[in-house]
Protein backbone atom coordinates (compact mmCIF):
# COMPACT_ATOMS: atom_id res chain seq x y z
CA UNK A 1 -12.66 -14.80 2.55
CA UNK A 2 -13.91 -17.44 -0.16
CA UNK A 3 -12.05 -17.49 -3.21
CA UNK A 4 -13.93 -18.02 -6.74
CA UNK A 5 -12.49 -19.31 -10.13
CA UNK A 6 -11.74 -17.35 -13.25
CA UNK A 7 -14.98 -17.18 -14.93
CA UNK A 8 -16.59 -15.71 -18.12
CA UNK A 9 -17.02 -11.95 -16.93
CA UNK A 10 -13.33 -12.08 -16.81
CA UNK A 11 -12.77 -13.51 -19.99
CA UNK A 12 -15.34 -10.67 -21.70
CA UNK A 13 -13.07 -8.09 -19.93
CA UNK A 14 -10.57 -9.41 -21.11
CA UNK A 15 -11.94 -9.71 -24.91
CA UNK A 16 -12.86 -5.87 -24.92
CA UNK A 17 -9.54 -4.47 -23.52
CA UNK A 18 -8.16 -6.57 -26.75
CA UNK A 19 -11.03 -5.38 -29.49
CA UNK A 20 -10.91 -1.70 -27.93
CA UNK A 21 -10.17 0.81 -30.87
CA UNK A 22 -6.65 1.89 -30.44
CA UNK A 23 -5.47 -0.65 -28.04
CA UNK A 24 -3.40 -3.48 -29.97
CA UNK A 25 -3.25 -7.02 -28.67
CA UNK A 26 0.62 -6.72 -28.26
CA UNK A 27 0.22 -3.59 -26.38
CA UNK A 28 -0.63 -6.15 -23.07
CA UNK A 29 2.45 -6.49 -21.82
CA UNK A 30 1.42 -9.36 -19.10
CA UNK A 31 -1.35 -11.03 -16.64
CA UNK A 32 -0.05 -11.55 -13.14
CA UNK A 33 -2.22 -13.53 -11.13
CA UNK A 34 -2.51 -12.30 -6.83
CA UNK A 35 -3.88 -14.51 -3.86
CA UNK A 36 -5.74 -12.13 -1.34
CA UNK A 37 -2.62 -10.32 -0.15
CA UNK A 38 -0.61 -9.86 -3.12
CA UNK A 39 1.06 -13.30 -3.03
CA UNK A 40 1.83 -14.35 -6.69
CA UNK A 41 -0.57 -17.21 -7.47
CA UNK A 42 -1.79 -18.92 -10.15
CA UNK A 43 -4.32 -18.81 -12.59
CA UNK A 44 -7.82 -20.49 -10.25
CA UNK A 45 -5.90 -20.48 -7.25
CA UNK A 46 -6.02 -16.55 -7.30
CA UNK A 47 -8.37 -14.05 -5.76
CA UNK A 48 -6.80 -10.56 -7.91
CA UNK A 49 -5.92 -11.08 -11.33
CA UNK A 50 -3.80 -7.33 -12.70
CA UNK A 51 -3.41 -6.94 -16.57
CA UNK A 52 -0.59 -4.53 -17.63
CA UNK A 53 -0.61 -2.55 -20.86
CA UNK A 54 1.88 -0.60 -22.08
CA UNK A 55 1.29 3.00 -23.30
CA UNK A 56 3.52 5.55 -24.87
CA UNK A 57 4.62 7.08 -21.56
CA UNK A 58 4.29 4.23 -19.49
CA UNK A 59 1.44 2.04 -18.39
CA UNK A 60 -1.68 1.10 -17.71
CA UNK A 61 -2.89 -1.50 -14.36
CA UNK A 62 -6.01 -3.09 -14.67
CA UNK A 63 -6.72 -4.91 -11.12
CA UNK A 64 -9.60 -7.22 -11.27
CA UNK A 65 -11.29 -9.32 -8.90
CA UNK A 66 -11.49 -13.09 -9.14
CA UNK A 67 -15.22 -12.73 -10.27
CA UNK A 68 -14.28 -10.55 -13.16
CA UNK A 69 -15.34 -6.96 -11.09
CA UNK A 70 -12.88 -4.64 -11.65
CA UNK A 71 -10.93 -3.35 -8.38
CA UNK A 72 -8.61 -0.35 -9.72
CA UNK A 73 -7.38 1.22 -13.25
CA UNK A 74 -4.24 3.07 -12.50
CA UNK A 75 -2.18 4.94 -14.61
CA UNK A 76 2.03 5.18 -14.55
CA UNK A 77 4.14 7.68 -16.12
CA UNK A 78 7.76 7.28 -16.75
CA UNK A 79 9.91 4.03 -17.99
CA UNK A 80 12.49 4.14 -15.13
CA UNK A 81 10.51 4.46 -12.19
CA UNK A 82 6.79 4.73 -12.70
CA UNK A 83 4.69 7.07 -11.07
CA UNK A 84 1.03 6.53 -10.32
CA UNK A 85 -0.76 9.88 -11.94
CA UNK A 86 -3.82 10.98 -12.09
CA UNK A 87 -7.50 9.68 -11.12
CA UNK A 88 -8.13 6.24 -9.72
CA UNK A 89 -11.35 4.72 -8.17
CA UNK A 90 -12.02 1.75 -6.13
CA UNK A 91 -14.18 -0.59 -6.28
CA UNK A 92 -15.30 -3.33 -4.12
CA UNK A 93 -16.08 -7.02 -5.41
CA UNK A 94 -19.57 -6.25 -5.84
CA UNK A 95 -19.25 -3.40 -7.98
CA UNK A 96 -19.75 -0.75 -4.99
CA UNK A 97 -17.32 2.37 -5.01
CA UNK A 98 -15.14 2.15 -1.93
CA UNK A 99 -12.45 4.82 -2.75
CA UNK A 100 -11.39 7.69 -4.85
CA UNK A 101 -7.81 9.17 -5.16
CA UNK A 102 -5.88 11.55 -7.17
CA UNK A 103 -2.17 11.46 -7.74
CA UNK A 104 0.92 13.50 -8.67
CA UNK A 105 3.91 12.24 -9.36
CA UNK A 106 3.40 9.28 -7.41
CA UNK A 107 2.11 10.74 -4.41
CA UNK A 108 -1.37 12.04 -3.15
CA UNK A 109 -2.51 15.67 -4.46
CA UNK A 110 -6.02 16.63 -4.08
CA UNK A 111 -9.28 15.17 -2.59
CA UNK A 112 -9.10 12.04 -1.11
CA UNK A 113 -12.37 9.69 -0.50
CA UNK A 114 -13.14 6.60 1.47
CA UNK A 115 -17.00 5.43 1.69
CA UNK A 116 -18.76 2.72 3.62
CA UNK A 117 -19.64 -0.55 2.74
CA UNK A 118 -23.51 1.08 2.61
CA UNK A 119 -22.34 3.81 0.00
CA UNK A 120 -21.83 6.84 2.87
CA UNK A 121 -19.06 8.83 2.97
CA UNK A 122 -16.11 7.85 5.54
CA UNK A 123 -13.77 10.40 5.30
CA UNK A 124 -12.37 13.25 2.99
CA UNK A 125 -9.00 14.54 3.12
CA UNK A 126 -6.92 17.02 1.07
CA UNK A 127 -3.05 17.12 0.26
CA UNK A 128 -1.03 19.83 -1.73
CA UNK A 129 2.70 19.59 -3.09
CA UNK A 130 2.56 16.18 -2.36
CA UNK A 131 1.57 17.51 2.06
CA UNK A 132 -1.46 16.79 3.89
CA UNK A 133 -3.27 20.27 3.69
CA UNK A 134 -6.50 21.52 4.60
CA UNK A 135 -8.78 19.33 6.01
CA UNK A 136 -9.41 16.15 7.11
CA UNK A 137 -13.62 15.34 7.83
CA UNK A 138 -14.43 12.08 8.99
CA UNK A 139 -17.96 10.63 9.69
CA UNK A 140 -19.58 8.20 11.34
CA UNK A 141 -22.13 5.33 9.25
CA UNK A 142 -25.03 7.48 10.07
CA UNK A 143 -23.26 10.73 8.75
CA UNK A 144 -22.49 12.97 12.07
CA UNK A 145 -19.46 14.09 12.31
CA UNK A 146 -16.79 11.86 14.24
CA UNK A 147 -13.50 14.50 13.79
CA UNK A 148 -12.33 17.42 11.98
CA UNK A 149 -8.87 18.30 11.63
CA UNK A 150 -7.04 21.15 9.70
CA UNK A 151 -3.07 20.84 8.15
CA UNK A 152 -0.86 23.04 7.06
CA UNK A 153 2.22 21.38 5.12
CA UNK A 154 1.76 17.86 6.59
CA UNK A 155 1.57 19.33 10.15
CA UNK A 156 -2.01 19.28 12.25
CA UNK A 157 -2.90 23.07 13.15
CA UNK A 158 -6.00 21.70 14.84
CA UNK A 159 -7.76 18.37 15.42
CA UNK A 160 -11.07 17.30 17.31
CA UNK A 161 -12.80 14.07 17.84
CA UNK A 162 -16.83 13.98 18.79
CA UNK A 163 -19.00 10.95 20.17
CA UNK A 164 -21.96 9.60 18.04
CA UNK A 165 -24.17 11.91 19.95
CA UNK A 166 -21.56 15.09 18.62
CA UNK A 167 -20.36 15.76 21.90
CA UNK A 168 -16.12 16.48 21.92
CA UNK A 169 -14.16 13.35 23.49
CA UNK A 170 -10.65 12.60 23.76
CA UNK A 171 -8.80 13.19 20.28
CA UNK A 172 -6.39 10.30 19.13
CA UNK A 173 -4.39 10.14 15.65
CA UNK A 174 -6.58 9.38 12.85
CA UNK A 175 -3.17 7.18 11.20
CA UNK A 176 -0.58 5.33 13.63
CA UNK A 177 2.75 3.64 11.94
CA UNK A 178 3.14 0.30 13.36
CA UNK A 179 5.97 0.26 15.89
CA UNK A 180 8.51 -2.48 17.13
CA UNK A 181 7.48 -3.33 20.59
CA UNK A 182 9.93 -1.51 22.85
CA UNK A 183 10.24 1.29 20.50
CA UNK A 184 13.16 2.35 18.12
CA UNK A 185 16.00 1.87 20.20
CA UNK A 186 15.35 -1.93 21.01
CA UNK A 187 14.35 -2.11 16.77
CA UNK A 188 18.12 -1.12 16.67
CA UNK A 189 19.41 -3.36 19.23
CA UNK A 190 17.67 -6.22 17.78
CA UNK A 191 19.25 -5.49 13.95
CA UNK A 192 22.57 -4.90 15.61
CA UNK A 193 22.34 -8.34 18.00
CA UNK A 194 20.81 -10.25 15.31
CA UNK A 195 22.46 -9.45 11.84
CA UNK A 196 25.12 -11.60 10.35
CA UNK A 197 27.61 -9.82 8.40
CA UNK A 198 27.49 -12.42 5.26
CA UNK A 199 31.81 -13.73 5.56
CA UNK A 200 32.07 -13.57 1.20
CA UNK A 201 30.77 -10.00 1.75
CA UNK A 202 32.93 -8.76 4.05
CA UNK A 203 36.09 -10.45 2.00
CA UNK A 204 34.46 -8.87 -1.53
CA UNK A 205 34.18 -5.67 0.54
CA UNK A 206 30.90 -5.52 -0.38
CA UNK A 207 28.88 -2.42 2.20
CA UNK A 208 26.13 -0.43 1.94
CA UNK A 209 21.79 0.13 2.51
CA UNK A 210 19.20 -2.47 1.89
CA UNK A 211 15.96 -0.80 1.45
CA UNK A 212 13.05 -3.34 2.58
CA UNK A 213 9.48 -3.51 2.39
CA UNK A 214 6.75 -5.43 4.46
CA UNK A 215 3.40 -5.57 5.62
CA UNK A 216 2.82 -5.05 9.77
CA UNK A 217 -0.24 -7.53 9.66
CA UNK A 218 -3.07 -6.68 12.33
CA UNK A 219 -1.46 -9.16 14.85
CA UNK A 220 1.63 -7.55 14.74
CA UNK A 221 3.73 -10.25 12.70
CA UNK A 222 5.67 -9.09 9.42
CA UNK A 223 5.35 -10.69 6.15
CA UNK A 224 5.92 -10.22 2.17
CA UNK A 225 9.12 -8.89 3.32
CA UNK A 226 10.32 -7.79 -0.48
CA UNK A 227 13.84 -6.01 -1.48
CA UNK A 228 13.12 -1.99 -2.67
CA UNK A 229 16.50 -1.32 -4.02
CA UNK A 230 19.47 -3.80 -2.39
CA UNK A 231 23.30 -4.25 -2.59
CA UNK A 232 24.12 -7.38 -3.56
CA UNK A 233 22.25 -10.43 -3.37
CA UNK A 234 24.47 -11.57 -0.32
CA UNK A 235 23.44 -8.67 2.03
CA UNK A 236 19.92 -8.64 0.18
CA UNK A 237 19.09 -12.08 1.68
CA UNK A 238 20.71 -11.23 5.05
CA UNK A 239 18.87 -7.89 5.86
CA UNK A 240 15.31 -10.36 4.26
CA UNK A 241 16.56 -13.31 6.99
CA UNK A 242 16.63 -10.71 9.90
CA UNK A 243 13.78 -8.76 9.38
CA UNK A 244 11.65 -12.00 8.90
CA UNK A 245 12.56 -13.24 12.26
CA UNK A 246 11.55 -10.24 14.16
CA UNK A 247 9.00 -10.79 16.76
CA UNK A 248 5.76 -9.15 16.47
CA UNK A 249 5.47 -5.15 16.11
CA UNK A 250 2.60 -3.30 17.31
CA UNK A 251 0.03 -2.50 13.92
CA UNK A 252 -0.49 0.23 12.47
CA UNK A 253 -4.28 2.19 13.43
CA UNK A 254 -6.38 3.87 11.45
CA UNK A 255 -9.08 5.99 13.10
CA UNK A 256 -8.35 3.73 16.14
CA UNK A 257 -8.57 0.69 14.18
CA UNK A 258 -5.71 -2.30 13.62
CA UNK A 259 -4.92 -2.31 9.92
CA UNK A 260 -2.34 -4.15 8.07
CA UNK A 261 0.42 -1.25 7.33
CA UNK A 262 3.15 -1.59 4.50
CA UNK A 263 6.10 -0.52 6.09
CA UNK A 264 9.64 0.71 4.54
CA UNK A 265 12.97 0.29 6.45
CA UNK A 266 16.66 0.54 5.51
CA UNK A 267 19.09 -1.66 6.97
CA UNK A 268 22.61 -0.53 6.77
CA UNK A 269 25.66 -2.64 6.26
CA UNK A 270 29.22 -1.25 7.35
CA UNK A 271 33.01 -2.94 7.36
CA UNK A 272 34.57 -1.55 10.22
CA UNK A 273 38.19 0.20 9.29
């Protein structure tokens, strides 16, 4: 996808998030500048640009294209761990609204949207107590129905899948995790056979869980492998070093589609005796 330069829609946002009644010029806390998959970048050589302004209860993310569109306004509550709350809709570069979502506490509650690059409605789904419940509708571009599926507590009570011409055909998963190739037995094998127990660890006694995160890319390799909450920085690097040398994983689906998945996994580290 081409990448454009900072330009002077940007730097008008920019000037009215500053001059807005009530919002103070040392309220903006920081610009981060993204390339197209959340790489740190820098200013020109960037493709999202996210401005972060603090608020009484926590803070406020501004995501903006490189063009100066903006992508998403979230809100976060708390100062210890920040929870997305409330409304949020996306936009895509030209200004078109691609998504709408409503959070709780960090986690889906509510109606859920998705919509076409032509405006029409993809899908709607609904989630209570942070569960997937009631129902899912999806549809195709031209608006007949493609599947329909019901949940009770995050668990599918019923689920049906129709051709274009609304005839019932074989029902498949509307989401699908990515998976290590072999499934999780050889994911295990492959930690246990390829992890190096770091030596200053083991004689610091140093133990315990690495919590990773990384994106499943469409092809099935893993990148932007990233630290959730580690140990030390000794087994933090280790569990990074083995998870970026693991050989491709089959991608996560959505509605029968390859997407690139984020993907959480803990690694555990244990001194025997």
């Amino acid at each position: 996808m081409k990448k454009t330069y900072l330009n002077t829609a940007i730097i008008t946002m920019l000037c009215f998030i500053l001059l807005s009644p009530g919002l103070k010029s040392q309220e903006i806390q920081d610009t981060t500048f993204y390339d197209e998959f959340y790489n740190e970048a820098t200013r020109g050589n960037h493709y999202y640009m996210q401005v972060k302004t603090m608020t009484d209860d926590g803070f406020i993310l501004r995501t903006y294209y490189a063009n100066g569109q903006l992508k998403t306004e979230e809100i976060y509550i708390g100062t210890d761990t920040p929870l997305l709350e409330g409304h949020t809709i996306t936009y895509s570069e030209d200004g078109r609204i691609i998504g709408t979502n409503n959070f709780l506490k960090g986690a889906y509650e509510g109606e859920q949207k998705k919509y076409y690059d032509s405006g029409a409605l993809y899908y709607v789904e609904n989630y209570m107590d942070q569960k997937q419940h009631g129902e899912r509708i999806v549809y195709y571009k031209d608006g007949s129905l493609k599947r329909k599926e019901t949940f009770e507590n995050d668990k599918l009570i019923y689920g049906n899948c129709y051709s274009i011409e609304g005839k019932d055909t074989t029902y498949y998963p509307f989401y699908e995790h990515p998976r290590f190739k072999g499934g999780e037995q050889r994911r295990i094998r492959y930690l246990i056979n390829n992890i190096n127990y770091p030596r200053k660890a083991r004689e610091m006694n140093i133990s315990g869980i690495v919590y990773l995160t990384f994106l499943v890319r469409v092809n099935g390799k893993v990148t932007d492998v990233e630290v959730l909450r580690g140990v030390h920085p000794l087994l933090d690097e280790e569990a990074i070093r083995v998870v970026k040398k693991m050989p491709p994983w089959k991608p996560g689906k959505q509605d029968g589609k390859p997407m690139n998945t984020r993907f959480n996994m803990p690694i555990k580290f244990t001194l025997a005796g």
